[in-house]
N, C-alpha and C. Protein backbone atom coordinates (compact mmCIF):
# COMPACT_ATOMS: atom_id res chain seq x y z
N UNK A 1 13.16 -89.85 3.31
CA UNK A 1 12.26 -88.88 3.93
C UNK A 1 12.72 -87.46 3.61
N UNK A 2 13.85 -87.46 3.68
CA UNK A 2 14.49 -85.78 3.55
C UNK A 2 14.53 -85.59 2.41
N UNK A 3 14.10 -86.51 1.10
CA UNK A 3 14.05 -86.31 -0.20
C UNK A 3 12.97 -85.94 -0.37
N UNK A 4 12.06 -86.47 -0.21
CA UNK A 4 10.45 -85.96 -0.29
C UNK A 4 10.25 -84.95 0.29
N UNK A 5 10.69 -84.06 1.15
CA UNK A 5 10.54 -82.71 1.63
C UNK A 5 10.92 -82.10 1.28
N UNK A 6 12.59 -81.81 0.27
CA UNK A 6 13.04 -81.14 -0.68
C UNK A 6 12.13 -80.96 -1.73
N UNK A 7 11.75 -82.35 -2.41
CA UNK A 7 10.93 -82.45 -3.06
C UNK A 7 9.35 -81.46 -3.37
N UNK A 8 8.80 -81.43 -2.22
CA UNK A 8 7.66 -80.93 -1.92
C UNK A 8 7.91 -80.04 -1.71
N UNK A 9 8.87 -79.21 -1.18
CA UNK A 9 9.41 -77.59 -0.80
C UNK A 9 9.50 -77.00 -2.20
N UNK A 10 10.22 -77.77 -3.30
CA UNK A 10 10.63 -77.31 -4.46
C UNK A 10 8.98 -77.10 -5.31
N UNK A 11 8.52 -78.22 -5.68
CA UNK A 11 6.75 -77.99 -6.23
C UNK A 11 6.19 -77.06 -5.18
N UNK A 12 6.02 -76.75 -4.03
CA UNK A 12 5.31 -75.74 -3.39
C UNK A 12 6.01 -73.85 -3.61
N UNK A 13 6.94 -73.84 -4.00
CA UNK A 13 7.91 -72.48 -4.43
C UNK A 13 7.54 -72.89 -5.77
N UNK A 14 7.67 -73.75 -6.45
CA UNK A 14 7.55 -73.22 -8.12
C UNK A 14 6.21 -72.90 -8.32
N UNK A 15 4.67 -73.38 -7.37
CA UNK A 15 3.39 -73.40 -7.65
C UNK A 15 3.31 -72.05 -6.89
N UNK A 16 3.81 -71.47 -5.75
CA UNK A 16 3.74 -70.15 -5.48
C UNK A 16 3.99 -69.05 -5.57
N UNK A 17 5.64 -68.91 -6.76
CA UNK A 17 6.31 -68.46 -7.61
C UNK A 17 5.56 -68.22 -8.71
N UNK A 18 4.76 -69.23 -9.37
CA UNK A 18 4.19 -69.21 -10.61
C UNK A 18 2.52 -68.19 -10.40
N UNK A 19 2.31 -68.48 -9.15
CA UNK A 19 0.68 -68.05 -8.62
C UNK A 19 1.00 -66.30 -8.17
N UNK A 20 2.66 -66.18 -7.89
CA UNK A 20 2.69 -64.62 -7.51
C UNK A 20 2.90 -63.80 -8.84
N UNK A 21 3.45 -64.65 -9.90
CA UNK A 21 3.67 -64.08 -11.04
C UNK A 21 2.59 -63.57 -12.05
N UNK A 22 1.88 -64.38 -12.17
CA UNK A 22 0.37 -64.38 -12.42
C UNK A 22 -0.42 -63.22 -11.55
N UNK A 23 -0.28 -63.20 -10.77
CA UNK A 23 -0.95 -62.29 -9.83
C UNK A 23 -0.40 -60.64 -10.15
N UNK A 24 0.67 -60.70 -10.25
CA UNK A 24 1.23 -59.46 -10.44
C UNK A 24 1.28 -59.29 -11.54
N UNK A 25 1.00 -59.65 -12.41
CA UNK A 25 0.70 -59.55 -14.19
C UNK A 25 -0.58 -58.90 -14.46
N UNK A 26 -1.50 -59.25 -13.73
CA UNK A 26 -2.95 -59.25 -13.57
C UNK A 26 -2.94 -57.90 -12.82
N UNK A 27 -2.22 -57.72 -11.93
CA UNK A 27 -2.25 -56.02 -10.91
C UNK A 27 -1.54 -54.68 -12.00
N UNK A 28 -0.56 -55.12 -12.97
CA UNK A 28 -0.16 -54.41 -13.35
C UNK A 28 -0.76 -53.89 -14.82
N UNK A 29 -1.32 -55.26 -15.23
CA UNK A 29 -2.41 -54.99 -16.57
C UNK A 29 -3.54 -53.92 -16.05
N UNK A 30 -4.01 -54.13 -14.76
CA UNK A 30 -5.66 -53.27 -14.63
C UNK A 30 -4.79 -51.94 -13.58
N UNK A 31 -3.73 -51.57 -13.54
CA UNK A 31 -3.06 -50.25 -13.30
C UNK A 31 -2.75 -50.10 -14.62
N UNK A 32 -2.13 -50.65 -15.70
CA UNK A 32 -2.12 -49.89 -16.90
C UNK A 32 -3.20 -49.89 -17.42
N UNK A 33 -4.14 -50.11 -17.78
CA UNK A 33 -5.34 -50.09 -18.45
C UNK A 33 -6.24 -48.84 -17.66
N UNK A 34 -5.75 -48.46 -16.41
CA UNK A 34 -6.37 -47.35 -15.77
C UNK A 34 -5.76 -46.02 -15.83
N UNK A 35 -4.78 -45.95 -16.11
CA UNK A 35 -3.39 -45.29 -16.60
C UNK A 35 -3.69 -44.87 -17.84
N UNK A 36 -4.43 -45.67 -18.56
CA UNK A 36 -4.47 -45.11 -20.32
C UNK A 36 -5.94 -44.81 -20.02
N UNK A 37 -7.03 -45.13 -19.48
CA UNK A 37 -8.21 -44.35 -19.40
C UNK A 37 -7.86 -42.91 -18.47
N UNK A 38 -7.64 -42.92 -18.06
CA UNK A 38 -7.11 -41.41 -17.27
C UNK A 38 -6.41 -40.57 -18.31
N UNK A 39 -5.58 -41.32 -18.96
CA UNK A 39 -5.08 -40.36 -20.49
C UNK A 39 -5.64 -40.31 -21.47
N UNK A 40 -6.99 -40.81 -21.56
CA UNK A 40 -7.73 -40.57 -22.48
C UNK A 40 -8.40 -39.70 -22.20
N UNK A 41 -8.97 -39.83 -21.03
CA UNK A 41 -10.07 -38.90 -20.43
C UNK A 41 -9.28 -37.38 -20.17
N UNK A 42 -8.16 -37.16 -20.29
CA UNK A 42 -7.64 -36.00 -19.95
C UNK A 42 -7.41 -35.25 -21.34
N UNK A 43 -7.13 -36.24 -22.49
CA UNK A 43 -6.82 -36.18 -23.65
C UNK A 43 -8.16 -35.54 -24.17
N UNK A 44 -9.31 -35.84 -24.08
CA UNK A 44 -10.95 -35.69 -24.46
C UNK A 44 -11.23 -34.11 -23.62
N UNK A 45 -10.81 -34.30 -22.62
CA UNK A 45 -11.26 -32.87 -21.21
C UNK A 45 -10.42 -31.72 -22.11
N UNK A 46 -9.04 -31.87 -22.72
CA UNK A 46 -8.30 -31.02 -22.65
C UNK A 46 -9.23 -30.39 -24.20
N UNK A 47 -9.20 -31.23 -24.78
CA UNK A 47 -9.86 -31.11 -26.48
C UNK A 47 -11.14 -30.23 -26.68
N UNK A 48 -12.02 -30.65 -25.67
CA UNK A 48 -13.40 -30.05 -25.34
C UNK A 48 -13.15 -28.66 -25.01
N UNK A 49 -12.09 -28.45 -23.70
CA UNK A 49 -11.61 -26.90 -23.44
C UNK A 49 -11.38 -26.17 -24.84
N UNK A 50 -10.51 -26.78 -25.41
CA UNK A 50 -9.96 -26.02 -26.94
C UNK A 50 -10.72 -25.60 -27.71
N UNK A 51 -11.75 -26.43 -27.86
CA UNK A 51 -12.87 -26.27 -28.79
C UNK A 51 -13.68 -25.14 -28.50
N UNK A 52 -13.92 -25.02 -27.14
CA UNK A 52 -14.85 -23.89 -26.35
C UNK A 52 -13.90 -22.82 -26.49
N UNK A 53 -12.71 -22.74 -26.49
CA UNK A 53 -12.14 -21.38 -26.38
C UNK A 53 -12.23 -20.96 -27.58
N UNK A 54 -11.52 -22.05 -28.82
CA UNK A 54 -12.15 -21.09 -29.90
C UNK A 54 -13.03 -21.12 -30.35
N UNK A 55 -14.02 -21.54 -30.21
CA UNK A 55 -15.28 -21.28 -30.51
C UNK A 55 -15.96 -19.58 -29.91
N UNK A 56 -15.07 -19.39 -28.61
CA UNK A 56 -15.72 -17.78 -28.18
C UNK A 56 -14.83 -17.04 -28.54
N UNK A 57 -13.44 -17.65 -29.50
CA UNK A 57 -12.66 -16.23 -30.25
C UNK A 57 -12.98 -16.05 -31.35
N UNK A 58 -13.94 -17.21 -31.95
CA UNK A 58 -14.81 -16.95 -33.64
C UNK A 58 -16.15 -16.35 -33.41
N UNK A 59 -16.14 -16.31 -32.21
CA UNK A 59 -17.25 -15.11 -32.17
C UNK A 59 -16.91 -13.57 -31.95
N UNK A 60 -18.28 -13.10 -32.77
CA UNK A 60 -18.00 -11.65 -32.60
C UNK A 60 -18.23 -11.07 -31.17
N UNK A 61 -18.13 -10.37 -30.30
CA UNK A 61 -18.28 -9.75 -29.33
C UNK A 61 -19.72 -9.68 -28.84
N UNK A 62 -20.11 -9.81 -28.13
CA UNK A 62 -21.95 -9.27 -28.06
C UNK A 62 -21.95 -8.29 -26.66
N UNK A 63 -22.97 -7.22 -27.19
CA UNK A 63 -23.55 -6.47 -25.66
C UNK A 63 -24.32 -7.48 -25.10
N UNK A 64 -24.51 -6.60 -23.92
CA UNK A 64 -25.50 -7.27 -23.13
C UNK A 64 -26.73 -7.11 -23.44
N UNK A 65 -27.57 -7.52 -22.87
CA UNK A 65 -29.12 -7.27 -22.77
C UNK A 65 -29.49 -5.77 -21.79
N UNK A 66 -28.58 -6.02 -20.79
CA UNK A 66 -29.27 -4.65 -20.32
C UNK A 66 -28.32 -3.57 -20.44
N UNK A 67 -26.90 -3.32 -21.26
CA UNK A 67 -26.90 -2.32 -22.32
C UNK A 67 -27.43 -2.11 -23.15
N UNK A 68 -28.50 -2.73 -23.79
CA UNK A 68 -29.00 -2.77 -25.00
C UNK A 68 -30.44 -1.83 -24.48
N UNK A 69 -30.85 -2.76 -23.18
CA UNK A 69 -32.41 -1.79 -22.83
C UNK A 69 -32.09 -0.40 -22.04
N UNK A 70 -30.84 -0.27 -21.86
CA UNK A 70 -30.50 1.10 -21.20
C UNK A 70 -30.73 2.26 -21.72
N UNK A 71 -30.57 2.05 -22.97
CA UNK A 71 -30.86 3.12 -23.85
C UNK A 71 -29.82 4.00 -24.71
N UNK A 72 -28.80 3.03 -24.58
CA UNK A 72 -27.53 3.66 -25.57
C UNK A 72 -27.95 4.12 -27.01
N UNK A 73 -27.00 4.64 -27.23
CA UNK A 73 -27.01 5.14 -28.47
C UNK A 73 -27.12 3.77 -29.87
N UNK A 74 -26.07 2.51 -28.98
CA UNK A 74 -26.31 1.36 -30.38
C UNK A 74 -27.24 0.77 -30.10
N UNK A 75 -28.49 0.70 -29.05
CA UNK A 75 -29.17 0.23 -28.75
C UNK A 75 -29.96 -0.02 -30.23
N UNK A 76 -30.72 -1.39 -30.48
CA UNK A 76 -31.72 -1.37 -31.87
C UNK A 76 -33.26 -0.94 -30.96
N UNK A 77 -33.52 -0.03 -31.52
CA UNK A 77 -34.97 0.16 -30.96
C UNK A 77 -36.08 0.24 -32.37
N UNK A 78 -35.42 -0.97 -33.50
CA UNK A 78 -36.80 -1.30 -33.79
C UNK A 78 -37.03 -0.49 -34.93
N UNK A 79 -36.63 0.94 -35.02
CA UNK A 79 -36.71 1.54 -36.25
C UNK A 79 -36.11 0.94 -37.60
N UNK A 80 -36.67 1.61 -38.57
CA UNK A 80 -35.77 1.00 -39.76
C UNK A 80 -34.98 2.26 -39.98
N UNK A 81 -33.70 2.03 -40.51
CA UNK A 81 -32.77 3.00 -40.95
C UNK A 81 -32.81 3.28 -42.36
């Protein structure tokens, strides 16, 4: 009798041993797999910023619209020079 309960103690720890291992394989795959989308997505966010910044230092400067209708001196009003 006290063999068969060793017995059964031992298959019930190796089947719950084996079922926590599994389990935590599975928790740590879909935290890393969320871990590398978050570094992608930060990787893509940061890239997009870059692009926009230089994209407004390859531009030339512009007035405004309503320096332009104010009546400055660089204002284009249309004449030909």
């Amino acid at each position: 009798m006290r063999r068969q309960i060793t017995i059964t103690l031992l298959v019930l720890g190796t089947v719950f041993g084996y079922a926590s291992g599994f389990s935590s394989l599975r928790c740590r795959a879909e935290a890393r797999r969320d871990a590398f989308q978050r570094h992608v997505a930060s990787l893509c966010v940061d890239a997009a910023r870059e692009a926009e910044r230089s994209e407004r230092a390859d531009r030339p400067p512009t007035r405004s619209a309503a320096a332009a209708r104010s009546g400055s001196p660089e204002a284009d009003t249309g004449a030909p020079r």
